[in-house]
Protein backbone atom coordinates (compact mmCIF):
# COMPACT_ATOMS: atom_id res chain seq x y z
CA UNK A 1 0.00 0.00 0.00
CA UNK A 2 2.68 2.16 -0.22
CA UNK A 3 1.68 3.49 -3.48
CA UNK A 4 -0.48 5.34 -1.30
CA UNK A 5 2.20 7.71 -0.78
CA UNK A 6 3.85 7.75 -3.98
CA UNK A 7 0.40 8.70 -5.50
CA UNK A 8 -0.17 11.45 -2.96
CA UNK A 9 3.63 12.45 -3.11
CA UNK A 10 2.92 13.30 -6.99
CA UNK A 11 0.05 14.74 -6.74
CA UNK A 12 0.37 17.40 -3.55
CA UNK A 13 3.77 17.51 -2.93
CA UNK A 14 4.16 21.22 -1.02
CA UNK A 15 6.66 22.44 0.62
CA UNK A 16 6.34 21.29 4.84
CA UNK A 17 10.46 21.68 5.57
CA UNK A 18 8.91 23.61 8.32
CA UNK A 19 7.12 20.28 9.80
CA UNK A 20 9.68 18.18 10.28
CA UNK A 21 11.35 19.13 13.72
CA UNK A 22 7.65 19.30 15.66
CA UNK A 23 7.66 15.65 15.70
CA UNK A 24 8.36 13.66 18.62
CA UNK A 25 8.02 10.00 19.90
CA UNK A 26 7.72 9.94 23.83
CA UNK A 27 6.59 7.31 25.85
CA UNK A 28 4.33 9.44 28.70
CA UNK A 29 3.28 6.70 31.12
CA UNK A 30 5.11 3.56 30.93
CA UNK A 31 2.74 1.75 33.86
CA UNK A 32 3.31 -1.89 32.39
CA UNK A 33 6.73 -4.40 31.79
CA UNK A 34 7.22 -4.16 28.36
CA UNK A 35 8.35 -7.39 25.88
CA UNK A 36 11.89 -7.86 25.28
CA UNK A 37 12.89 -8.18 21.57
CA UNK A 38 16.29 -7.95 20.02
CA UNK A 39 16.41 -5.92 16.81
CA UNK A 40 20.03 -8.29 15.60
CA UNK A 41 19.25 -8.21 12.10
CA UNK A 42 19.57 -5.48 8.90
CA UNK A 43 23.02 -4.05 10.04
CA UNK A 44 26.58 -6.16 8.96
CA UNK A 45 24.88 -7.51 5.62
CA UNK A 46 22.09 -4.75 4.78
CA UNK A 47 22.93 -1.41 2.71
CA UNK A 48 22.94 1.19 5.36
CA UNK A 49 19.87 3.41 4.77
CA UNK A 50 17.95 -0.07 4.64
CA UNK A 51 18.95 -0.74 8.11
CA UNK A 52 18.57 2.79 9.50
CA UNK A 53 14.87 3.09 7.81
CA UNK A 54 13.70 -0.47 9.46
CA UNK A 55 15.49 -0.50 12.63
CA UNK A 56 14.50 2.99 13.19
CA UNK A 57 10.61 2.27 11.79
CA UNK A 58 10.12 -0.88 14.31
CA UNK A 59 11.95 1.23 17.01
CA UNK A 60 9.08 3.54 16.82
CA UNK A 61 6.20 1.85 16.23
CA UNK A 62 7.73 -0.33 19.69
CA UNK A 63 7.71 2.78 21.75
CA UNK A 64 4.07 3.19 20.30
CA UNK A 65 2.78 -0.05 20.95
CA UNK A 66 3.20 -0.05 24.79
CA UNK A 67 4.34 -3.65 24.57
CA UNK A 68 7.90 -4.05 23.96
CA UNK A 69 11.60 -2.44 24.61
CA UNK A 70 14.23 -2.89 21.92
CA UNK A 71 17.98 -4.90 22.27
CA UNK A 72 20.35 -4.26 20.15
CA UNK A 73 23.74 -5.76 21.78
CA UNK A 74 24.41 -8.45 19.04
CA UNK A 75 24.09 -9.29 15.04
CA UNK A 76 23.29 -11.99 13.36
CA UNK A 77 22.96 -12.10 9.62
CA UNK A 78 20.21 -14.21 8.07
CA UNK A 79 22.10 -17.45 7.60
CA UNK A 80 22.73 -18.11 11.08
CA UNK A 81 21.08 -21.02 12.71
CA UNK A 82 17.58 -19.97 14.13
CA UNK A 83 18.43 -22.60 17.07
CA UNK A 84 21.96 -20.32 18.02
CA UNK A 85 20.23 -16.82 18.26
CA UNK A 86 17.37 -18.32 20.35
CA UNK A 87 20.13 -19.81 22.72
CA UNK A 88 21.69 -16.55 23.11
CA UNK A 89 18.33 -14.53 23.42
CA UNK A 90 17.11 -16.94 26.02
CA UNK A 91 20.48 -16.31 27.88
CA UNK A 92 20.23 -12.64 27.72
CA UNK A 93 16.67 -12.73 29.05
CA UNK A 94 15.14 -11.51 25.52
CA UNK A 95 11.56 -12.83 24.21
CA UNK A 96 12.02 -12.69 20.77
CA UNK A 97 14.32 -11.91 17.86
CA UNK A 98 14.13 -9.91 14.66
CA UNK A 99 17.47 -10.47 12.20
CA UNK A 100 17.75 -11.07 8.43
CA UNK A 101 19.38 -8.57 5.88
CA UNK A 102 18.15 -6.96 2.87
CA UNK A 103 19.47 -6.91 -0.89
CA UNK A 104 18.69 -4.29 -3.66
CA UNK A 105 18.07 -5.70 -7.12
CA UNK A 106 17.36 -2.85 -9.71
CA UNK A 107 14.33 -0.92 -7.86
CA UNK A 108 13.19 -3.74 -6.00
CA UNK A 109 14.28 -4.36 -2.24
CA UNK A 110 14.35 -7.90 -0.83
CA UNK A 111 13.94 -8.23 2.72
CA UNK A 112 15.10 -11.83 4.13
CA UNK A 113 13.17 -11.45 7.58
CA UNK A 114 12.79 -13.93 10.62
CA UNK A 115 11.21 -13.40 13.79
CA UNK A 116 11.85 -16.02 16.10
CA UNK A 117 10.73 -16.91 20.17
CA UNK A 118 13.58 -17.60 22.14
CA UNK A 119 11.53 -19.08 25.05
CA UNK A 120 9.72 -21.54 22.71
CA UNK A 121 12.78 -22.23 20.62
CA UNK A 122 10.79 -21.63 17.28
CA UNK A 123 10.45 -19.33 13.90
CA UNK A 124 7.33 -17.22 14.13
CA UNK A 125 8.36 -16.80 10.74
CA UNK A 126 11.29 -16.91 7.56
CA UNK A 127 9.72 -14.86 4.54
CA UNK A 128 11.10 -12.75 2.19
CA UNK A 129 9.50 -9.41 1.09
CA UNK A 130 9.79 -7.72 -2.01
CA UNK A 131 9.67 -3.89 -1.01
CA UNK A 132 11.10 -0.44 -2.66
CA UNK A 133 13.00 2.25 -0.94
CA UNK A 134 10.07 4.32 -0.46
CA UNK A 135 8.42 1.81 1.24
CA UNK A 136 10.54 0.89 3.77
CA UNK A 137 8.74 2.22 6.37
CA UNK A 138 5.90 0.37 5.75
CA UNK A 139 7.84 -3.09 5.56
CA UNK A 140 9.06 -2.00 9.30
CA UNK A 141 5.29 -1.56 10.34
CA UNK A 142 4.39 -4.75 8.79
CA UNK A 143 6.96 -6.34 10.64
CA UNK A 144 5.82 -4.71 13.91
CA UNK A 145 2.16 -6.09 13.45
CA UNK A 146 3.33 -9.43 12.41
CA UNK A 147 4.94 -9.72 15.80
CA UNK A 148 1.91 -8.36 17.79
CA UNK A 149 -0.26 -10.42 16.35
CA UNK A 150 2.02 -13.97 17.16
CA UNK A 151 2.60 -12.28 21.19
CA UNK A 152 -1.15 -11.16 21.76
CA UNK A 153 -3.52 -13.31 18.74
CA UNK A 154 -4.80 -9.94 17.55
CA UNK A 155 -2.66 -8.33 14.60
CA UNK A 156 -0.86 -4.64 14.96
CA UNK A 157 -2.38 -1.54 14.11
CA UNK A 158 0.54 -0.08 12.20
CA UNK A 159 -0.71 -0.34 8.37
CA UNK A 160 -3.12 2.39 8.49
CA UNK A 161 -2.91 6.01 7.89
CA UNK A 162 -4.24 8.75 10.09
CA UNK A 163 -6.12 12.08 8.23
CA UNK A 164 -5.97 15.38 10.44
CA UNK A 165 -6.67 18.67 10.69
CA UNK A 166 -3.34 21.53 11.73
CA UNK A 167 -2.92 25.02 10.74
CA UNK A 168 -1.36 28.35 11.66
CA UNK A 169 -4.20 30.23 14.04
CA UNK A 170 -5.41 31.75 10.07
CA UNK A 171 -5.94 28.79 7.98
CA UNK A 172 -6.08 25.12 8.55
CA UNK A 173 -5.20 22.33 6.16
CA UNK A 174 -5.46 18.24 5.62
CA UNK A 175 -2.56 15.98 6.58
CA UNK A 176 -2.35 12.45 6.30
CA UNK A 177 0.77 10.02 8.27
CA UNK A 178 1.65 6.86 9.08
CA UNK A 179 -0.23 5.60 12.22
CA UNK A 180 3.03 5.95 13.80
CA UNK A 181 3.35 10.19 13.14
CA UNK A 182 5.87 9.72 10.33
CA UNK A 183 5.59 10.53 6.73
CA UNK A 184 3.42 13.57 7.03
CA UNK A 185 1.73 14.81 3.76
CA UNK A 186 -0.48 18.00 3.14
CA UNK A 187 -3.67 17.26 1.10
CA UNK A 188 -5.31 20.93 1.14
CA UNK A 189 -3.51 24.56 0.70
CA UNK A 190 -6.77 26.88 0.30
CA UNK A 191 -6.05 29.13 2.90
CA UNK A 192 -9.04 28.98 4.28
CA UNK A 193 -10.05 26.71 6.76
CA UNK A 194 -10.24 22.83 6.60
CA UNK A 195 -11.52 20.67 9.21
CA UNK A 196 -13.04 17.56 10.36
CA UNK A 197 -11.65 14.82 8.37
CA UNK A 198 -12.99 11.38 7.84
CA UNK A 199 -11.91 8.19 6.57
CA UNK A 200 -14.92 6.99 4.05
CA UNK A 201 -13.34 4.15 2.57
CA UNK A 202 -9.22 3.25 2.14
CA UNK A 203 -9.30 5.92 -0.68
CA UNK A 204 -11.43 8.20 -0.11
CA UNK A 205 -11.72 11.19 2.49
CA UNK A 206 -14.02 13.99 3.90
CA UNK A 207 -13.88 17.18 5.16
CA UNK A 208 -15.11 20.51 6.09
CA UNK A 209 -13.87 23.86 3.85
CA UNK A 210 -14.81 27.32 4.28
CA UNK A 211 -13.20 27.42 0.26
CA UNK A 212 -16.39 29.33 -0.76
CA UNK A 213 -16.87 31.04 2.59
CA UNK A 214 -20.11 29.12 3.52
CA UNK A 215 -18.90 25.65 5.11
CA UNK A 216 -19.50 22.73 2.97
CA UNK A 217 -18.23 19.28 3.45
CA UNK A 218 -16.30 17.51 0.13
CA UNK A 219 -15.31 14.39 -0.79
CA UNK A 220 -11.19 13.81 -2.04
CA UNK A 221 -10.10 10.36 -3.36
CA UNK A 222 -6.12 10.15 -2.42
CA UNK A 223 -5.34 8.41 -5.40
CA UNK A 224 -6.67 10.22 -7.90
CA UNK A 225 -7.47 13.80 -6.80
CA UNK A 226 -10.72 13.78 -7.46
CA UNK A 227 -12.59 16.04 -5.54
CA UNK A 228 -16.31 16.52 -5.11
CA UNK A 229 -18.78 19.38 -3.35
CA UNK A 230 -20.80 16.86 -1.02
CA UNK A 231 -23.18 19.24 0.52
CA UNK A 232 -23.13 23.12 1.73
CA UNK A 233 -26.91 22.71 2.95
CA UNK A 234 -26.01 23.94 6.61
CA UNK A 235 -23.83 26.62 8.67
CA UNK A 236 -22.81 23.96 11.33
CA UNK A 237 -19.25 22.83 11.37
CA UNK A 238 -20.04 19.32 10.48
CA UNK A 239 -18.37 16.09 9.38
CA UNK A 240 -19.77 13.23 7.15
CA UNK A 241 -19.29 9.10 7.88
CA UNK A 242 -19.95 6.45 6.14
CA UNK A 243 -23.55 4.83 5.97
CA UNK A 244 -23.54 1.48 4.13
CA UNK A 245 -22.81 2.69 0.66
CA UNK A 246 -23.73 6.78 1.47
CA UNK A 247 -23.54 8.94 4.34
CA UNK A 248 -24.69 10.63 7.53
CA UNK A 249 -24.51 13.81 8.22
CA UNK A 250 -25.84 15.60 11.20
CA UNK A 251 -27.51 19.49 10.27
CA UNK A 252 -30.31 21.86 11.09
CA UNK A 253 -33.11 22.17 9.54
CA UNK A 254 -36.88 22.86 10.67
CA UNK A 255 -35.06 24.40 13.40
CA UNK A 256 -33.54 21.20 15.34
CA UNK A 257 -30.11 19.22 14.42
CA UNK A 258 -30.62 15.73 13.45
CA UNK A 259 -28.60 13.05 11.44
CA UNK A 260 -29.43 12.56 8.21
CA UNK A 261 -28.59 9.75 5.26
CA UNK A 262 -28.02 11.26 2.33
CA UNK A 263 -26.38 10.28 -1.09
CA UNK A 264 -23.08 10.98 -3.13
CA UNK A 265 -24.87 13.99 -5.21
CA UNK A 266 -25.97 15.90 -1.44
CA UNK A 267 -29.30 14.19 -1.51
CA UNK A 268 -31.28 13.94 1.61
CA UNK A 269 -32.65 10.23 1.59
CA UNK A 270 -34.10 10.16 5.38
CA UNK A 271 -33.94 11.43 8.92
CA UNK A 272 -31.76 8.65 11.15
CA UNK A 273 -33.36 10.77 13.94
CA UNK A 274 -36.18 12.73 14.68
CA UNK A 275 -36.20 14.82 17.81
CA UNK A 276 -36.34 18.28 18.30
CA UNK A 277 -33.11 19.17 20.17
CA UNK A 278 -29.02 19.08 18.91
CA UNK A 279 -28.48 15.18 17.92
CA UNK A 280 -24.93 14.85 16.17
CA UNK A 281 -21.46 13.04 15.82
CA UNK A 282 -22.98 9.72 14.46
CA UNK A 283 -20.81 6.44 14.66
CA UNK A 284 -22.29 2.93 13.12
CA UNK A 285 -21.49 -0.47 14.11
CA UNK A 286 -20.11 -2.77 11.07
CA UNK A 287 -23.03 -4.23 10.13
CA UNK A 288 -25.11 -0.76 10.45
CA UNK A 289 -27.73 -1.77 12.34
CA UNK A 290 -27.17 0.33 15.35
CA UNK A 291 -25.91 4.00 15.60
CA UNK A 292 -24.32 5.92 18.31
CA UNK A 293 -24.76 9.63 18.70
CA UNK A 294 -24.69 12.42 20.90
CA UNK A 295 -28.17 14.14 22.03
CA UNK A 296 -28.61 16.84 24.99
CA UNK A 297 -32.37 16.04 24.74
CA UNK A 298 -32.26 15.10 28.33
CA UNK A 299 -30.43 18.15 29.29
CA UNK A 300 -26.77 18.41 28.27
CA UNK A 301 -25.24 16.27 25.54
CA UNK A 302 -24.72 11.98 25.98
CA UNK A 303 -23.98 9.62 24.12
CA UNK A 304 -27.27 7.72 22.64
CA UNK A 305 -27.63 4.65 21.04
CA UNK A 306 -30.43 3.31 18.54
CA UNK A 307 -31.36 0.67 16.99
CA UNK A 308 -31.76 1.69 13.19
CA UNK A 309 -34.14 -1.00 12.57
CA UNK A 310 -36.25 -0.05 15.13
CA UNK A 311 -36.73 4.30 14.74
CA UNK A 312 -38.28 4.28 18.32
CA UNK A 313 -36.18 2.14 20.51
CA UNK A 314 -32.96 5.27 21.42
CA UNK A 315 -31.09 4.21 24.69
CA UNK A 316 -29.04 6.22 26.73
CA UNK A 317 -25.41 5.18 27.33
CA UNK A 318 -24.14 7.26 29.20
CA UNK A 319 -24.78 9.11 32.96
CA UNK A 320 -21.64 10.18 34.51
CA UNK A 321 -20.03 13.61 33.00
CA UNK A 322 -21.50 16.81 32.55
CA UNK A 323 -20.83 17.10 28.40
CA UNK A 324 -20.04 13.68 26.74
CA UNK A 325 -19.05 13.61 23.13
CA UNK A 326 -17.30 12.32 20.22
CA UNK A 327 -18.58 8.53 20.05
CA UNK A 328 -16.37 6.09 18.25
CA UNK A 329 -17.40 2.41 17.68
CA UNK A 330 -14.51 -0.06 17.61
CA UNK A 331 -14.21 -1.60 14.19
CA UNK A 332 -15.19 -4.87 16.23
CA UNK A 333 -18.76 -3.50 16.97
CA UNK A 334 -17.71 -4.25 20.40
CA UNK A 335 -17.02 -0.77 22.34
CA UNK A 336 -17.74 2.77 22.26
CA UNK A 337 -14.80 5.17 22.85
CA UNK A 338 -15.86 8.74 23.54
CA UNK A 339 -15.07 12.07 25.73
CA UNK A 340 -16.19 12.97 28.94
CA UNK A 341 -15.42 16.52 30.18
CA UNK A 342 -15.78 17.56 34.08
CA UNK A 343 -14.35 20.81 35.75
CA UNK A 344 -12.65 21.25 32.81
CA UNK A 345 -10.50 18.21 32.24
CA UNK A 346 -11.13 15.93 29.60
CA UNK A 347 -11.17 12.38 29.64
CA UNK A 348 -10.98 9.09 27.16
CA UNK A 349 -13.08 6.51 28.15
CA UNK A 350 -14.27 3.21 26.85
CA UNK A 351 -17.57 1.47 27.43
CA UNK A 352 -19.03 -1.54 25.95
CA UNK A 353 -21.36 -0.81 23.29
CA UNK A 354 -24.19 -1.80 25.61
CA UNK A 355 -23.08 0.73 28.07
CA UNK A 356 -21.24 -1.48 30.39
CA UNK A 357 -17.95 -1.63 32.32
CA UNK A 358 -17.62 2.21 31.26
CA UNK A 359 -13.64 3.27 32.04
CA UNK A 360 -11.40 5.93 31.77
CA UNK A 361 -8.49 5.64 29.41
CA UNK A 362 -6.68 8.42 29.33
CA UNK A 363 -6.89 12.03 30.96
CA UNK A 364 -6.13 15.70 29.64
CA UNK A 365 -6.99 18.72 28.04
CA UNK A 366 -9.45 19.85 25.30
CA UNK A 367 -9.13 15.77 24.14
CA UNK A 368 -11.27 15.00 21.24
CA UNK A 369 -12.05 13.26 18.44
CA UNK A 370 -11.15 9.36 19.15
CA UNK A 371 -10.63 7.09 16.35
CA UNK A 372 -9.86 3.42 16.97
CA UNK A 373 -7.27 1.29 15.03
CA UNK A 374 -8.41 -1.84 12.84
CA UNK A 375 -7.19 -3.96 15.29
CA UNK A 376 -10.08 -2.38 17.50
CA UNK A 377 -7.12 -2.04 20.73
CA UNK A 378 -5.24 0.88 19.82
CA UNK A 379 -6.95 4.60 19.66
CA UNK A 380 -5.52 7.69 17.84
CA UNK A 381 -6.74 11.28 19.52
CA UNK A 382 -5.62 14.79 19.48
CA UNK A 383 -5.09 16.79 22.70
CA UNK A 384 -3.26 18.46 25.63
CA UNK A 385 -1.34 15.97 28.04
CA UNK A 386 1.15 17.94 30.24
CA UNK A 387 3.05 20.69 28.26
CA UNK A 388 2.03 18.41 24.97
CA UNK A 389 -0.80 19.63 22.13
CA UNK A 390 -0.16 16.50 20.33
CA UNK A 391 -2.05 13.31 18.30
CA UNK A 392 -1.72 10.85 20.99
CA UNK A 393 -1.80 6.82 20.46
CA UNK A 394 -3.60 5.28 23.38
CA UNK A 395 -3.03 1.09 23.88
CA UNK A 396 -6.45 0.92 25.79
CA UNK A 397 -5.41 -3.02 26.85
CA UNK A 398 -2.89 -1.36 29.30
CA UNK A 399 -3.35 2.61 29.02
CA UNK A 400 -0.07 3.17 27.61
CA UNK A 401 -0.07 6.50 25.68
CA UNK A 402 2.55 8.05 23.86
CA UNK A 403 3.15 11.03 21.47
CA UNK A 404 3.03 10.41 17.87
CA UNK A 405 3.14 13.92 16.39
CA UNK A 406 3.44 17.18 18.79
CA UNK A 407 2.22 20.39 17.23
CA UNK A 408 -0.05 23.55 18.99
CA UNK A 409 -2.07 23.98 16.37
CA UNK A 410 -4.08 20.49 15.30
CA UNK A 411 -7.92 21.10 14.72
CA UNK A 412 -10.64 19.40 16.16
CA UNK A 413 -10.96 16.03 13.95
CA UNK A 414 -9.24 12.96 12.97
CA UNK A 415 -9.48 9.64 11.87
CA UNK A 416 -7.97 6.47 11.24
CA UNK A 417 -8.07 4.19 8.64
CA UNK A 418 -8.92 0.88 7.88
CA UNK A 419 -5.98 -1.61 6.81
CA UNK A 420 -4.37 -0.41 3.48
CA UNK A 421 -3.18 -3.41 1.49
């Protein structure tokens, strides 16, 4: 899927030299006893800028994770017997090993890689990749998730791309990077402002522009620029999700706010609710049957959910927090992630999507805009932790957080993709 980024490098390359020193990796709450692996591999037998791009790739997406610490104290190239480096990994105390080297043919990069668990005295696995230099950083997080996925059943988060919103306090523009904060595009220069971007499919975005001076949202395929007016039929700052094969959108009209489905041409097709107070920020489960949304028509805004097949049966999730907002179903259908603010400090939490076992995650300032990972454990956010305005990565298994990409000035939305192949 790294043609992702070759596509959008050729067709909105502008200039972001600027960017590049905001961005930090730092681990802010290491409350757990993190997984030994030794990184041996892609230095004696590997061109150089190979080596630096993975080691320094899986390095990253390890401080990320909240699950393991790197070794580097020995090499081994990819010939030596799988049996020897577990010997000496079990000896130092390490889990598990990652070693192999890498050969350029032409444009083509071949990764020998092996993974291997030193306590069981086995290969997780001995493949070779075919890769290109400018997707080297995506063979790293492909490594990464290969590993998770043998240590914890469920696989890594790291091939996905995060869309966001940052500007300069004048005008705002669309960014998209690695799950991990690296390889940082800009989609939009309008100067004007550009907000609330959604994932809508592994291709496709939306978003909010004042480009015309009245908001309207629009809808931008990454790979081949194609941009469409999706509907300017309201002065709210909204956002647009998907809705099986269209979208919902939450506006005002006949003076209340409600979500509505409407097509790819702007078209309303029907209310998804019907009350007269503010209902907004709708998230569906995978199969669509049930939506989550926030409603203050029992005073100040929760998080509802309804049954879509059903237009009477709404339920309220949530009772605790004076303003609760920003729902997020888990890609799972399993949990809600959403924000809670009280006496001004914000916090993640996580509930089931019944309600239940409801659980803070994370705490801060002026959080918003949860989006969880494929892998339905991992949750990107933007926000104020500390002395931090940053895009945090949240592991809610262990609530491990860290800083993916530190900045003062990212915008309210952001989202996560799905896998990208």
């Amino acid at each position: 899927m790294r043609r992702f980024i070759v596509a959008i490098l050729f067709l909105f390359i502008l200039s972001s030299s600027s960017l590049g020193a905001t961005y930090e990796i730092t681990i802010s709450n290491p409350k757990y006893k993190p997984i030994t692996v030794a990184l041996w591999g892609f230095v004696k037998n590997t061109p150089e800028f190979v080596s630096k791009a993975l080691i320094n790739t899986i390095k990253r997406d390890f401080s990320i994770s909240g699950l393991f610490v790197a070794d580097q104290s020995q090499h081994f190239s990819y010939e030596a017997p799988v049996s020897v480096v577990n010997g000496i990994a079990k000896l130092d105390n390490i889990d598990y090993v990652v070693y192999g080297n890498a050969v350029i043919s032409g444009e083509n990069i071949y990764v020998n890689l092996k993974i291997t668990d030193a306590l069981r005295n086995t290969t997780v696995i001995d493949k070779t990749f075919v890769t290109n230099r400018y997707s080297l950083d995506w063979m790293a997080d492909k490594i990464v998730d290969i590993l998770i996925g043998y240590v914890t059943g469920i696989y890594g988060p790291f091939e996905s791309k995060i869309v966001f919103a940052m500007g300069n306090g004048k005008t705002s523009d669309i960014y998209i990077c690695d799950f991990n904060g690296q390889n940082v595009v800009r989609i939009t220069n309008w100067h004007t402002f550009n907000i609330l971007p959604k994932w809508v499919s592994t291709d496709t975005i939306t978003f909010l522009s004042y480009r015309y001076g009245k908001p309207a949202v629009f809808l931008f395929n990454v790979f081949s620029g194609r941009l469409v007016k999706l509907f300017n039929a309201s002065n709210l700052s909204i956002a647009a999700v998907r809705f099986r094969n269209k979208f919902a959108i939450a506006f005002n009209r006949y003076g209340s706010t409600n979500i509505y489905e409407i097509n790819e041409k702007g078209r309303v097709i029907r209310k998804l609710t019907n009350d007269p107070n503010i209902n907004v920020s709708p998230s569906f489960t995978p199969d669509y049957s049930k939506m989550v949304f926030v409603s203050n028509r029992e005073g100040n805004p929760q998080i509802y959910i309804k049954e879509l097949n059903s237009p009477y049966e709404v339920k309220r999730l949530t009772f605790q927090g004076k303003y609760n907002s920003s729902p997020a179903v888990s890609p799972d259908g399993k949990k809600i992630a959403y924000i809670s603010l009280e006496g001004g400090v914000s916090y993640l939490k996580v509930m089931n999507i019944d309600g239940t076992n409801d659980r803070v995650v994370m705490q801060g300032y002026s959080l918003d805009s949860p989006s969880w990972s494929y892998d339905s454990r991992y949750i990107a956010l933007t926000g104020r932790v500390g002395d931090k305005n940053a895009i945090f990565i949240v592991n809610t298994d262990n609530g491990h957080y860290s800083v993916a990409m530190e900045t003062k000035l990212i915008y309210n939305g952001l989202s996560v993709s799905s896998k990208l192949q």
